[in-house]
N, C-alpha and C. Protein backbone atom coordinates (compact mmCIF):
# COMPACT_ATOMS: atom_id res chain seq x y z
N UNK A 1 22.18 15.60 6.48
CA UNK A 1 20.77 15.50 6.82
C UNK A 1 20.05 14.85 5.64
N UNK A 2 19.25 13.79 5.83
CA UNK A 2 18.20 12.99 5.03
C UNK A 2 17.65 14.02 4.21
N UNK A 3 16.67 13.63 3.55
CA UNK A 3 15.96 14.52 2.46
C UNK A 3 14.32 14.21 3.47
N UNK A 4 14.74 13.14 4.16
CA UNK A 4 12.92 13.19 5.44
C UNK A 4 13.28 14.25 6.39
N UNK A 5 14.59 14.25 6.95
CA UNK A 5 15.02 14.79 8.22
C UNK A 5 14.79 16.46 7.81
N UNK A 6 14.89 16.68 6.34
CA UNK A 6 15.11 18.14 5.88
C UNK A 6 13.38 18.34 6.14
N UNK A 7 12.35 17.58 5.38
CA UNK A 7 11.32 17.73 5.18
C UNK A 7 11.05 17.99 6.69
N UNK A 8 10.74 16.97 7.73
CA UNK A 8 10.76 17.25 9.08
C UNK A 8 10.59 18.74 9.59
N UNK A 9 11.84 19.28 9.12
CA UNK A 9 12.47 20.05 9.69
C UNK A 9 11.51 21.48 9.62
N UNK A 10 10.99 21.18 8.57
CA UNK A 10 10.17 22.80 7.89
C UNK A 10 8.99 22.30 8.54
N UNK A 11 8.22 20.94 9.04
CA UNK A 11 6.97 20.96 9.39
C UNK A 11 6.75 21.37 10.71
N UNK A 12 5.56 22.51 11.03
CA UNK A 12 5.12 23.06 11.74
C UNK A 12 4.86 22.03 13.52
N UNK A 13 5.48 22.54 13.95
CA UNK A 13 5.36 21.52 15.74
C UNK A 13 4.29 20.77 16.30
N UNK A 14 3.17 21.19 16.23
CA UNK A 14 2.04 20.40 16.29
C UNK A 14 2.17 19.40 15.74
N UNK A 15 2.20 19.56 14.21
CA UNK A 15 2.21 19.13 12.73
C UNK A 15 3.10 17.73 13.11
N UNK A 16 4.63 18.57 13.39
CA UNK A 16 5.52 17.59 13.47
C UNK A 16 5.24 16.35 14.30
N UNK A 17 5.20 16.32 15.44
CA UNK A 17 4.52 15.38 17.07
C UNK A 17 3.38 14.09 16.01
N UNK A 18 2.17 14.95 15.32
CA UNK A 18 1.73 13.88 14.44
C UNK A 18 2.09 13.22 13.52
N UNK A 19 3.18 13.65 12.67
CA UNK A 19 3.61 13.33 12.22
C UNK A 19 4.57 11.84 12.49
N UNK A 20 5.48 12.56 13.30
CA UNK A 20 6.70 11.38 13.99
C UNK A 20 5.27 10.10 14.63
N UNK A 21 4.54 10.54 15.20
CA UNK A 21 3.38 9.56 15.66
C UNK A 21 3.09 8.80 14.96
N UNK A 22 2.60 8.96 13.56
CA UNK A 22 2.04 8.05 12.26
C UNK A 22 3.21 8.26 11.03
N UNK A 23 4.22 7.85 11.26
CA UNK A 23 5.28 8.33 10.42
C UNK A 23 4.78 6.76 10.10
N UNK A 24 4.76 5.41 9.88
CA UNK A 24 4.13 4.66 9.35
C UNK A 24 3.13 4.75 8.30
N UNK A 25 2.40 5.50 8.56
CA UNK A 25 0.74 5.46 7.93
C UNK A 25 1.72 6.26 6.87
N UNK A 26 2.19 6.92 6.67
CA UNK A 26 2.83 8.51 6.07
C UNK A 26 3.62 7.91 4.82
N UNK A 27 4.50 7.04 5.56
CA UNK A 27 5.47 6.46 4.59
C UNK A 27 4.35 5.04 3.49
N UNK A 28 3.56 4.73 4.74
CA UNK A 28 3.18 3.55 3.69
C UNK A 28 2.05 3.99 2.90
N UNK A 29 1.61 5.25 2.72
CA UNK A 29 0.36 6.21 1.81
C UNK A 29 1.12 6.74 0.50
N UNK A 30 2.90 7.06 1.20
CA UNK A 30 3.47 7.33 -0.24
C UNK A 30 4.10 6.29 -0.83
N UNK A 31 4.57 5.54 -0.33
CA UNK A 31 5.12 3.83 -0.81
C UNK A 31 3.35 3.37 -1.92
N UNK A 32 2.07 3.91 -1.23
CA UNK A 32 0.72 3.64 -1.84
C UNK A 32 0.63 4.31 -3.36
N UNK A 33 1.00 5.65 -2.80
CA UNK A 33 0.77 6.73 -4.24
C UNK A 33 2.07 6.01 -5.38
N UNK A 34 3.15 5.91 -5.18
CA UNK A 34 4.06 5.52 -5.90
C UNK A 34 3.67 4.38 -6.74
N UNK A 35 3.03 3.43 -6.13
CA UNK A 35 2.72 2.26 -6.93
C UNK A 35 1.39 2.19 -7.19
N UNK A 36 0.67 2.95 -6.95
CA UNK A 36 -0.86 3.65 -7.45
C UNK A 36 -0.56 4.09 -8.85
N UNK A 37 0.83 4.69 -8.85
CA UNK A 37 1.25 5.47 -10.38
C UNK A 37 1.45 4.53 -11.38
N UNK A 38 1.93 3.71 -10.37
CA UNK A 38 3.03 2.03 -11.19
C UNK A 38 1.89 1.21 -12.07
N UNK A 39 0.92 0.87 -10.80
CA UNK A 39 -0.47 0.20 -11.07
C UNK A 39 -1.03 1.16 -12.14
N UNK A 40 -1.38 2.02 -12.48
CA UNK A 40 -2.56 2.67 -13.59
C UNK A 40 -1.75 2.90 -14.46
N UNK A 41 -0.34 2.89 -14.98
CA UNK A 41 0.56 3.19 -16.15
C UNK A 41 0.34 1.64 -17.02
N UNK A 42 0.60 0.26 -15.96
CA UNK A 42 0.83 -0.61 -16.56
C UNK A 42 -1.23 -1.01 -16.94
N UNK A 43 -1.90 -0.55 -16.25
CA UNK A 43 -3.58 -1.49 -16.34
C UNK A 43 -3.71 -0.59 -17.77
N UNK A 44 -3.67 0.83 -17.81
CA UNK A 44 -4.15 1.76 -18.90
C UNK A 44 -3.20 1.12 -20.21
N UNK A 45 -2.29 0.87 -20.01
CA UNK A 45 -1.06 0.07 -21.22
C UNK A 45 -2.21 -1.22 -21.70
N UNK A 46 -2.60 -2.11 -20.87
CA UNK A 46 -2.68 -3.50 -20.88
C UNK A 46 -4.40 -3.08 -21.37
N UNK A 47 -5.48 -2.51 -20.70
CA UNK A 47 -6.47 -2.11 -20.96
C UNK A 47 -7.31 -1.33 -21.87
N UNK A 48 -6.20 -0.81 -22.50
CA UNK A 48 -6.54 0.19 -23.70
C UNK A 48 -5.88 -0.60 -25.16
N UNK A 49 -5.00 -1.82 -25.00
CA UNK A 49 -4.67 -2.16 -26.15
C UNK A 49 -4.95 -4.15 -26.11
N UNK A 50 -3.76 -4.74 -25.64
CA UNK A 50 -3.51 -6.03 -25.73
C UNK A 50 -4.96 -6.73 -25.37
N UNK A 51 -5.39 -6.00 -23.83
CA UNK A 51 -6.37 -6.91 -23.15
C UNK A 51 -7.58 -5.76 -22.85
N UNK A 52 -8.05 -4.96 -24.33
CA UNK A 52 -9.19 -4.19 -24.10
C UNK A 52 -10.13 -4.89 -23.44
N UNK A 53 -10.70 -6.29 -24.24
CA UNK A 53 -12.26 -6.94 -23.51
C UNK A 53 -11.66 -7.73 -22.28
N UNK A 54 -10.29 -7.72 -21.73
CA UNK A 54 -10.45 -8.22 -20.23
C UNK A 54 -10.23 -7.17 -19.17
N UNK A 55 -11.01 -6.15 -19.14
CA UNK A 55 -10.12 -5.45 -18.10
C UNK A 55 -9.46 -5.89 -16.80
N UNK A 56 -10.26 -6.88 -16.29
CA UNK A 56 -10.13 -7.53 -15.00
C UNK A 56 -9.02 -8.36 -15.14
N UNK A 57 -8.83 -9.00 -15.86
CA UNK A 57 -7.19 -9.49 -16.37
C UNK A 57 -6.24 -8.61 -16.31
N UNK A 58 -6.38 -7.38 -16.70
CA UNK A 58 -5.30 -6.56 -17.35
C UNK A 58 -5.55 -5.97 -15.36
N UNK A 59 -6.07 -5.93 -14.36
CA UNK A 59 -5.84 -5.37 -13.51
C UNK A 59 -5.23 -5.85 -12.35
N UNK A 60 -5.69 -7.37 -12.15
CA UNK A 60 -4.67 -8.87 -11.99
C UNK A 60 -3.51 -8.60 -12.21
N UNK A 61 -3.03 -8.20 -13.58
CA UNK A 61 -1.90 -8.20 -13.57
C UNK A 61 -0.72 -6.83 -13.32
N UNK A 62 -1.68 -5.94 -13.86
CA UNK A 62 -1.20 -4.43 -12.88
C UNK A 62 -0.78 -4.17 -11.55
N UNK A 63 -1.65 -5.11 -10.58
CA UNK A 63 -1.98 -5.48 -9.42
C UNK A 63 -0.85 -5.97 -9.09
N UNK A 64 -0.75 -7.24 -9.48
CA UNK A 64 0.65 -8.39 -9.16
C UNK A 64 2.16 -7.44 -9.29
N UNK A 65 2.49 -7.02 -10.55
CA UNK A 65 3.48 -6.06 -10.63
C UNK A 65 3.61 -4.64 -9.59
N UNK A 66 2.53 -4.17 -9.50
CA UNK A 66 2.63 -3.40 -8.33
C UNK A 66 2.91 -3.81 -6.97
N UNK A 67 2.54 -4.89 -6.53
CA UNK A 67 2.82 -5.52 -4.92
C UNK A 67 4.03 -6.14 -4.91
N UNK A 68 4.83 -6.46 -6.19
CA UNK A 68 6.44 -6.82 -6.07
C UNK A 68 7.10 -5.26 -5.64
N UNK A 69 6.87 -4.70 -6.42
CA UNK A 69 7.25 -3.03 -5.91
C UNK A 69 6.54 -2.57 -4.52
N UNK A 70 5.78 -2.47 -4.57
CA UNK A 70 5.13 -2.22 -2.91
C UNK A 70 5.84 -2.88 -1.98
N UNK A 71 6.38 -4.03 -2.26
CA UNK A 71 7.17 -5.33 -1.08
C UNK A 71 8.22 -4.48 -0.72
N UNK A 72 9.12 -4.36 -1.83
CA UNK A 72 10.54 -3.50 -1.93
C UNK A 72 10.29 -2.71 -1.14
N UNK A 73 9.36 -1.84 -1.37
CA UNK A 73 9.59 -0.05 -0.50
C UNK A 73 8.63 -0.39 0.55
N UNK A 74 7.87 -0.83 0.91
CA UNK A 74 7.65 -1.31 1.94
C UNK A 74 8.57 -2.16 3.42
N UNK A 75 8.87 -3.30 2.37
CA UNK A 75 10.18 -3.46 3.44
C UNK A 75 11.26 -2.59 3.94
N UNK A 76 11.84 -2.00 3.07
CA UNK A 76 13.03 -1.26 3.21
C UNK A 76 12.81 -0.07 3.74
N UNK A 77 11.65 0.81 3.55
CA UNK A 77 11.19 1.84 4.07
C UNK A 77 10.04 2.21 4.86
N UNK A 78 8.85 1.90 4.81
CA UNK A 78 8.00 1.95 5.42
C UNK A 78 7.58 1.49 6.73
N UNK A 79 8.33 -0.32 6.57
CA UNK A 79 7.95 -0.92 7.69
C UNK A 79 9.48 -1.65 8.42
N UNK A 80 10.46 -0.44 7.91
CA UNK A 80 11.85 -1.04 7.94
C UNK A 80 12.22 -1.59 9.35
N UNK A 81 11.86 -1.25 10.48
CA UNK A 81 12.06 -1.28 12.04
C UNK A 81 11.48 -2.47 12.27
N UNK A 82 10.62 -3.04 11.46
CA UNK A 82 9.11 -4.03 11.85
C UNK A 82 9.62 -5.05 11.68
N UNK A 83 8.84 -6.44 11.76
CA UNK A 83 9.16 -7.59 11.78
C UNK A 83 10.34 -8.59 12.13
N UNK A 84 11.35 -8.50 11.53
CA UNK A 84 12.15 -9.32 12.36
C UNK A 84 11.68 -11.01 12.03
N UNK A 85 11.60 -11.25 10.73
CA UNK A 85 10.58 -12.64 10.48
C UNK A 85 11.66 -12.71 9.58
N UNK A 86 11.69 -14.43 9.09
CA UNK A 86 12.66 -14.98 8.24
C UNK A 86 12.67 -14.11 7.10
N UNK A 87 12.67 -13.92 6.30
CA UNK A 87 12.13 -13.02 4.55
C UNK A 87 12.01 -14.17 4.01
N UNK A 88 12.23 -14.99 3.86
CA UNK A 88 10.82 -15.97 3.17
C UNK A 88 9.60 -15.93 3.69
N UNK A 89 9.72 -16.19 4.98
CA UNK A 89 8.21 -15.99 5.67
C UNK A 89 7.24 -14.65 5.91
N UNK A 90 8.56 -13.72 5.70
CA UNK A 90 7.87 -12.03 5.57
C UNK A 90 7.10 -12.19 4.23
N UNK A 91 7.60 -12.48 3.11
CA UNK A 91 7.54 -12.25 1.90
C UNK A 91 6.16 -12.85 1.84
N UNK A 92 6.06 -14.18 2.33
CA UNK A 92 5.42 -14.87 1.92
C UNK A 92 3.75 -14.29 2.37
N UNK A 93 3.60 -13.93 3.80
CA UNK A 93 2.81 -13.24 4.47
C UNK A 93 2.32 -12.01 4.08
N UNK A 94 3.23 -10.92 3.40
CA UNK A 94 3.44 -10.00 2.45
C UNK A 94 2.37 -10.32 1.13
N UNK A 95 2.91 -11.35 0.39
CA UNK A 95 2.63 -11.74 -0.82
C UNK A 95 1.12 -12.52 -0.82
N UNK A 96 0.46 -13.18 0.34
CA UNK A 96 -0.55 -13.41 0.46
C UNK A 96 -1.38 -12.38 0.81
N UNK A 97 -1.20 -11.28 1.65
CA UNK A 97 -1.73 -10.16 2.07
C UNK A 97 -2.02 -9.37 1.14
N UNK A 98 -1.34 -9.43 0.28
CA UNK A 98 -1.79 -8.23 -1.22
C UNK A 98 -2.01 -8.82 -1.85
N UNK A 99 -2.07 -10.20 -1.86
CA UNK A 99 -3.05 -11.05 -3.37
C UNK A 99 -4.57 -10.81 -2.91
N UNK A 100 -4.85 -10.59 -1.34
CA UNK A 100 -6.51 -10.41 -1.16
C UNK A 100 -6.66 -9.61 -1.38
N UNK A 101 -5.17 -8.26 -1.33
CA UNK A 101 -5.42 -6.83 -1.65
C UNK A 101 -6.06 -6.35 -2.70
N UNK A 102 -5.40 -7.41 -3.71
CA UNK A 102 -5.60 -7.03 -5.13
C UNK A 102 -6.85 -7.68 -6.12
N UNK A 103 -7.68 -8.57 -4.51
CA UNK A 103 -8.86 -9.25 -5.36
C UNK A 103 -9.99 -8.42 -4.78
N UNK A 104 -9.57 -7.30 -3.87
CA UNK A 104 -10.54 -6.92 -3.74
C UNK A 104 -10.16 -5.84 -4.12
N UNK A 105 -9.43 -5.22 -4.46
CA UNK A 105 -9.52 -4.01 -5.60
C UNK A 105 -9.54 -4.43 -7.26
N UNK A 106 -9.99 -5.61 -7.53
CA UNK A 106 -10.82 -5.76 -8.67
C UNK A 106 -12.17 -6.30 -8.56
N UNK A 107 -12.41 -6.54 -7.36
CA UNK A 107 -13.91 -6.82 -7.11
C UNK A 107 -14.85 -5.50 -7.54
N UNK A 108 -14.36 -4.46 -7.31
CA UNK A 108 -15.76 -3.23 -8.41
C UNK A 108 -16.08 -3.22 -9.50
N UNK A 109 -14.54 -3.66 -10.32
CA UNK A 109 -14.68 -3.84 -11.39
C UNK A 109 -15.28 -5.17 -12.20
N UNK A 110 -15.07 -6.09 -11.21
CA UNK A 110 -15.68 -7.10 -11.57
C UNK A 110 -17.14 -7.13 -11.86
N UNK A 111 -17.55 -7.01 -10.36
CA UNK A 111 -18.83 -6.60 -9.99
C UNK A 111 -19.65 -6.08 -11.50
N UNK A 112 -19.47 -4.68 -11.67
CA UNK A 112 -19.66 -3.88 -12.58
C UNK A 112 -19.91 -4.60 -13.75
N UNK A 113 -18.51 -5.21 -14.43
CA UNK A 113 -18.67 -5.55 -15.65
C UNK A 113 -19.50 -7.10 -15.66
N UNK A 114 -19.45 -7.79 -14.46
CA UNK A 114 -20.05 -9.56 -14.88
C UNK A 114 -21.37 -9.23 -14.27
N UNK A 115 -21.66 -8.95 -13.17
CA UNK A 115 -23.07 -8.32 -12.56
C UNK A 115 -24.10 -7.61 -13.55
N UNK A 116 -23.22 -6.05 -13.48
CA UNK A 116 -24.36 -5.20 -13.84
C UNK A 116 -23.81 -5.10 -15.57
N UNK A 117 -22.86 -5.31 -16.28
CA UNK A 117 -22.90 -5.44 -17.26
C UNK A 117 -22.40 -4.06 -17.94
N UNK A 118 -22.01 -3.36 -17.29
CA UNK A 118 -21.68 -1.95 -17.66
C UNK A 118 -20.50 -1.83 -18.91
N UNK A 119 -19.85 -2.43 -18.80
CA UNK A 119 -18.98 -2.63 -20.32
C UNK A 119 -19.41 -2.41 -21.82
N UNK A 120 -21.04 -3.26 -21.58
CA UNK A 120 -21.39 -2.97 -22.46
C UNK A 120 -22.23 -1.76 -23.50
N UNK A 121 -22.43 -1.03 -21.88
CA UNK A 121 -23.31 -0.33 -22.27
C UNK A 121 -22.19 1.02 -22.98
N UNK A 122 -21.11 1.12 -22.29
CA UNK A 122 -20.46 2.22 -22.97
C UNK A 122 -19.88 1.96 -24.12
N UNK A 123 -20.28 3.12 -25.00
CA UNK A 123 -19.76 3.36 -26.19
C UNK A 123 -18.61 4.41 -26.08
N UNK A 124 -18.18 4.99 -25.60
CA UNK A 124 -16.97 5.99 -25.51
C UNK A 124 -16.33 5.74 -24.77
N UNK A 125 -14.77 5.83 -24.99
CA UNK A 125 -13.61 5.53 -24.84
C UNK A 125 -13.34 6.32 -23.71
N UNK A 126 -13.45 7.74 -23.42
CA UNK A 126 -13.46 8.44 -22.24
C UNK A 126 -14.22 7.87 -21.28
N UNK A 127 -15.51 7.71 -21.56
CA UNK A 127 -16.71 6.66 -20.30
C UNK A 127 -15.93 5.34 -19.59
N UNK A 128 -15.45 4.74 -20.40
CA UNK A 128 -14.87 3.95 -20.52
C UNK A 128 -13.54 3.74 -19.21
N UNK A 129 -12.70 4.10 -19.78
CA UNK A 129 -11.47 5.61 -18.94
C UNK A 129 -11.64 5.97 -17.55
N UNK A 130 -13.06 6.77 -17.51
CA UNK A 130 -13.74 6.97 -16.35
C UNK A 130 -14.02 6.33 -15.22
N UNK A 131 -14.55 5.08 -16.04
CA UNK A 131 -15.40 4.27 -15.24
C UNK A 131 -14.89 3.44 -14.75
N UNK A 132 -14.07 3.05 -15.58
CA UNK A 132 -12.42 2.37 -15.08
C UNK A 132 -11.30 2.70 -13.66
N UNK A 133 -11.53 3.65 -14.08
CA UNK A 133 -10.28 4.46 -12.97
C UNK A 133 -11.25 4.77 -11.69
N UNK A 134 -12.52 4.51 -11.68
CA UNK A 134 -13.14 5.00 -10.15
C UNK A 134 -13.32 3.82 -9.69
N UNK A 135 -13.98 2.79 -10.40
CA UNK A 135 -13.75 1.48 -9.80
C UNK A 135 -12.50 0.89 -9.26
N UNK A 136 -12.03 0.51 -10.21
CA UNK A 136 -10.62 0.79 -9.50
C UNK A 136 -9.60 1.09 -8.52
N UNK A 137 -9.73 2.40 -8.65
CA UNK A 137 -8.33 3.37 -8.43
C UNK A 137 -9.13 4.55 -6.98
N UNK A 138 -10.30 4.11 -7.48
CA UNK A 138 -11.27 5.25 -6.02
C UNK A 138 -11.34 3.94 -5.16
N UNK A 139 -12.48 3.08 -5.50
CA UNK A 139 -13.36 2.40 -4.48
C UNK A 139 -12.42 0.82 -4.30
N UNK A 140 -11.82 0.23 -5.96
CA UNK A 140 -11.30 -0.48 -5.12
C UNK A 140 -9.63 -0.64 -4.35
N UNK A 141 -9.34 0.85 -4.64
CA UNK A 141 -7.76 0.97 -4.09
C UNK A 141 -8.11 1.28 -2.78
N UNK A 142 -9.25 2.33 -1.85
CA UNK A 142 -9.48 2.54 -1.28
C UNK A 142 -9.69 1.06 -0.23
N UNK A 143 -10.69 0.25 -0.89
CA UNK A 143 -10.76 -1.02 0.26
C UNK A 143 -9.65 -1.80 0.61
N UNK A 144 -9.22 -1.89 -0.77
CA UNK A 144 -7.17 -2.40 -0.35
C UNK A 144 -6.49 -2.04 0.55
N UNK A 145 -6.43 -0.45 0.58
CA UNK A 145 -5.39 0.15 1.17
C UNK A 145 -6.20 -0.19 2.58
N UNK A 146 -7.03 0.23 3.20
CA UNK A 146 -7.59 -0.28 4.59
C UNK A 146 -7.34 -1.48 4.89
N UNK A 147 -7.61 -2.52 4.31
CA UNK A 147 -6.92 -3.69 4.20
C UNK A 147 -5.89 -4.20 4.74
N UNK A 148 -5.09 -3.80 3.98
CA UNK A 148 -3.50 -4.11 3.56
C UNK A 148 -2.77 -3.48 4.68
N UNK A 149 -2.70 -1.90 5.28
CA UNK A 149 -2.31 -1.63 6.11
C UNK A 149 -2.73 -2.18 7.52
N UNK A 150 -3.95 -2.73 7.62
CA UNK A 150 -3.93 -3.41 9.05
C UNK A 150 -3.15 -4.62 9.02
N UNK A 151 -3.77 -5.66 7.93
CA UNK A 151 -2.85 -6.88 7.69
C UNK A 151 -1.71 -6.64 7.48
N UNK A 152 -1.03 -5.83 7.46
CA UNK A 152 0.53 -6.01 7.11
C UNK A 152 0.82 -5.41 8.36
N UNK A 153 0.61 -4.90 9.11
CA UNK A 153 0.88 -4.28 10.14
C UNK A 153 0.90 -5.16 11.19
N UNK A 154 -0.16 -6.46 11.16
CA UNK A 154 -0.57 -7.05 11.91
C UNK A 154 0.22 -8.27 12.11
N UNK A 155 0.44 -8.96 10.70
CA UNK A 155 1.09 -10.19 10.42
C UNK A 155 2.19 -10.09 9.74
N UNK A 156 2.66 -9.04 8.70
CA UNK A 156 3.55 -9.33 8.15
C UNK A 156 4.47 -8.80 8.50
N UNK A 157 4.75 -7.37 9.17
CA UNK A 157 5.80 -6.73 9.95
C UNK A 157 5.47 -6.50 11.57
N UNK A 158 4.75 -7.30 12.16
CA UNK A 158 4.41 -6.72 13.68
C UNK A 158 5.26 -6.46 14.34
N UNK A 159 4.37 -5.47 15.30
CA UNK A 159 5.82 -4.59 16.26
C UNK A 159 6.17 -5.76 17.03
N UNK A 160 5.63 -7.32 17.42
CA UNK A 160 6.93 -7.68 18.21
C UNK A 160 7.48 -8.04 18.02
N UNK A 161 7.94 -8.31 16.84
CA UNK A 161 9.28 -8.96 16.25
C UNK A 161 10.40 -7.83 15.62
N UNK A 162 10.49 -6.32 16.66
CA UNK A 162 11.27 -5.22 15.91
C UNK A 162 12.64 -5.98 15.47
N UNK A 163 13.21 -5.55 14.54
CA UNK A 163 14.16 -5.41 13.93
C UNK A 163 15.31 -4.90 14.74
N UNK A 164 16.49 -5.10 14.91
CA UNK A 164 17.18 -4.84 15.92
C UNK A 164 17.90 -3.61 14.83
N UNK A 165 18.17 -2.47 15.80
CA UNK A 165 18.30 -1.08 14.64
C UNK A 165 19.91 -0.50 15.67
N UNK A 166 20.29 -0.30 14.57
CA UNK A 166 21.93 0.63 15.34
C UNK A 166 21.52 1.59 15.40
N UNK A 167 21.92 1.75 16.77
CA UNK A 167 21.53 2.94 16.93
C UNK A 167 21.99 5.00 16.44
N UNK A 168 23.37 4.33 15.79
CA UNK A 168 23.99 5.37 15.17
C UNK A 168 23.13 5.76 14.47
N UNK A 169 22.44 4.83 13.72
CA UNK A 169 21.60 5.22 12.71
C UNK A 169 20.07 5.46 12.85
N UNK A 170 19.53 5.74 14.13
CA UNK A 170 18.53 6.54 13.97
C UNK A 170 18.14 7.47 13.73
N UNK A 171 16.70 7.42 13.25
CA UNK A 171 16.76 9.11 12.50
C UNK A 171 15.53 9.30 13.49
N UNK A 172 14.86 10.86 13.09
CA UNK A 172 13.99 11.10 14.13
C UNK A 172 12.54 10.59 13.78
N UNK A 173 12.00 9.41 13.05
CA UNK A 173 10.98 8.65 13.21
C UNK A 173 10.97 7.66 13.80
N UNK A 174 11.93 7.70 14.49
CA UNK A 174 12.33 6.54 15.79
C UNK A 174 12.87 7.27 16.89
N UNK A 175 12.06 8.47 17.43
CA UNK A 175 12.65 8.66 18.80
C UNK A 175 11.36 8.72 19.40
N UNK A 176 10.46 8.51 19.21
CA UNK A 176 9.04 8.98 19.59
C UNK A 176 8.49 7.55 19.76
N UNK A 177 9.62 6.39 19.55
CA UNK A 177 9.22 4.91 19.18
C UNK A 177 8.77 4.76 20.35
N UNK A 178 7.78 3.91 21.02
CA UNK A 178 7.52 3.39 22.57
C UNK A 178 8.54 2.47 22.85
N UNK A 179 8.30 2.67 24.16
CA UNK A 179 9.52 1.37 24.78
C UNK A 179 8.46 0.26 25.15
N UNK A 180 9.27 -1.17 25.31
CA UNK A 180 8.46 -2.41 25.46
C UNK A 180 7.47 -2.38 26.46
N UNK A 181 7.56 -1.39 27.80
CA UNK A 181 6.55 -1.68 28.35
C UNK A 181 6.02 -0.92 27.97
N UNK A 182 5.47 0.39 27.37
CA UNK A 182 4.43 1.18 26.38
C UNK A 182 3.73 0.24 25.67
N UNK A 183 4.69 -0.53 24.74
CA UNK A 183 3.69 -1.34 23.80
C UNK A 183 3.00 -2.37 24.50
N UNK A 184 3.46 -2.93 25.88
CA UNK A 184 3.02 -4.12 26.23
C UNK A 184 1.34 -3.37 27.15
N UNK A 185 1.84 -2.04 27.27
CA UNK A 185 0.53 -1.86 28.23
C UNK A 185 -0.77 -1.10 27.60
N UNK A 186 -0.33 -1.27 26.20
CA UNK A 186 -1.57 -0.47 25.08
C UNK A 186 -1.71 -1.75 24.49
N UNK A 187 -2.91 -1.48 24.11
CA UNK A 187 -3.98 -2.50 23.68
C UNK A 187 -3.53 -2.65 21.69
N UNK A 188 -3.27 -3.58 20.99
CA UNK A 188 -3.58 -3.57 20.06
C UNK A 188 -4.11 -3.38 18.92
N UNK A 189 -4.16 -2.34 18.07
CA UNK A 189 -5.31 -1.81 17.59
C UNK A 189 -5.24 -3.01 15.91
């Protein structure tokens, strides 16, 4: 038994039904948190020393390194059933999809520091810290992630190009899958 299939197993029946339902959203929120961790280890590295007066540089590039990792566990796990597209052309669709991801989760910070000028006004390193990580990591990870999960859902792994799956190897976030005429007779969201 998987280490999902175990988890599964203990969640409450209701619980479970929603679960297997948005087992997508589920996997691609922790594939999110994982490289949420990835993203603020490498910006706080890059932001607190090399590239103190650029933060917006140093988040560019936090950003970029995080969506090579997001690709990985994304493909392989999250949206593993999905697409069915060359992988150059996944990638590529992928890789454009989180470059808007990642300009608009530095757009607060931008905003902030070229707009309203707030950089300058703090003198403390904690303020600083603070003010950083909500722009960021609240408001602009938040617009990303809304983002990113429709567009990638939409263009870069869409359900009609599934992935042809053995069936030995299904697990139970694929028994609850719709069949073609389900998907063909629900509307797109």
């Amino acid at each position: 038994m998987s280490f999902v299939d175990g988890v599964l197993a203990r969640v409450p029946q209701p619980f479970r039904a929603l679960a297997l339902q948005h087992h997508e959203l589920i996997k691609f929120g922790i594939v999110g948190g994982t490289t949420l961790i990835f993203d603020l280890a490498i910006f706080y590295s890059l932001s607190l020393t090399i590239l103190e007066e650029k933060p917006v540089v140093a988040k560019v590039m936090s950003g970029i390194l995080a969506t090579v990792l997001s690709y990985i566990l994304n493909r392989e796990w999250s949206f593993k059933n999905r697409g069915g597209r060359e992988r150059h052309h996944e990638a590529l669709l992928f890789f454009s999809i989180s470059g808007v991801g990642v300009l608009i989760a530095a757009a607060p910070l931008w905003i902030a520091n070229n707009v309203f000028d707030i950089r300058a006004s703090q003198e403390s390193l904690t303020t600083r810290v603070v003010v950083d990580f909500v722009l960021n990591y609240v408001i602009g990870n938040l617009m990303q992630m809304v983002f990113r999960f429709w567009a990638l859902r939409r263009f870069a792994f869409p359900d009609e190009n599934v992935r042809l799956i053995d069936p030995d190897l299904e697990g139970p976030d694929l028994e609850d899958r719709p069949t073609e005429e389900e998907r063909s007779a629900t509307p797109d969201l």
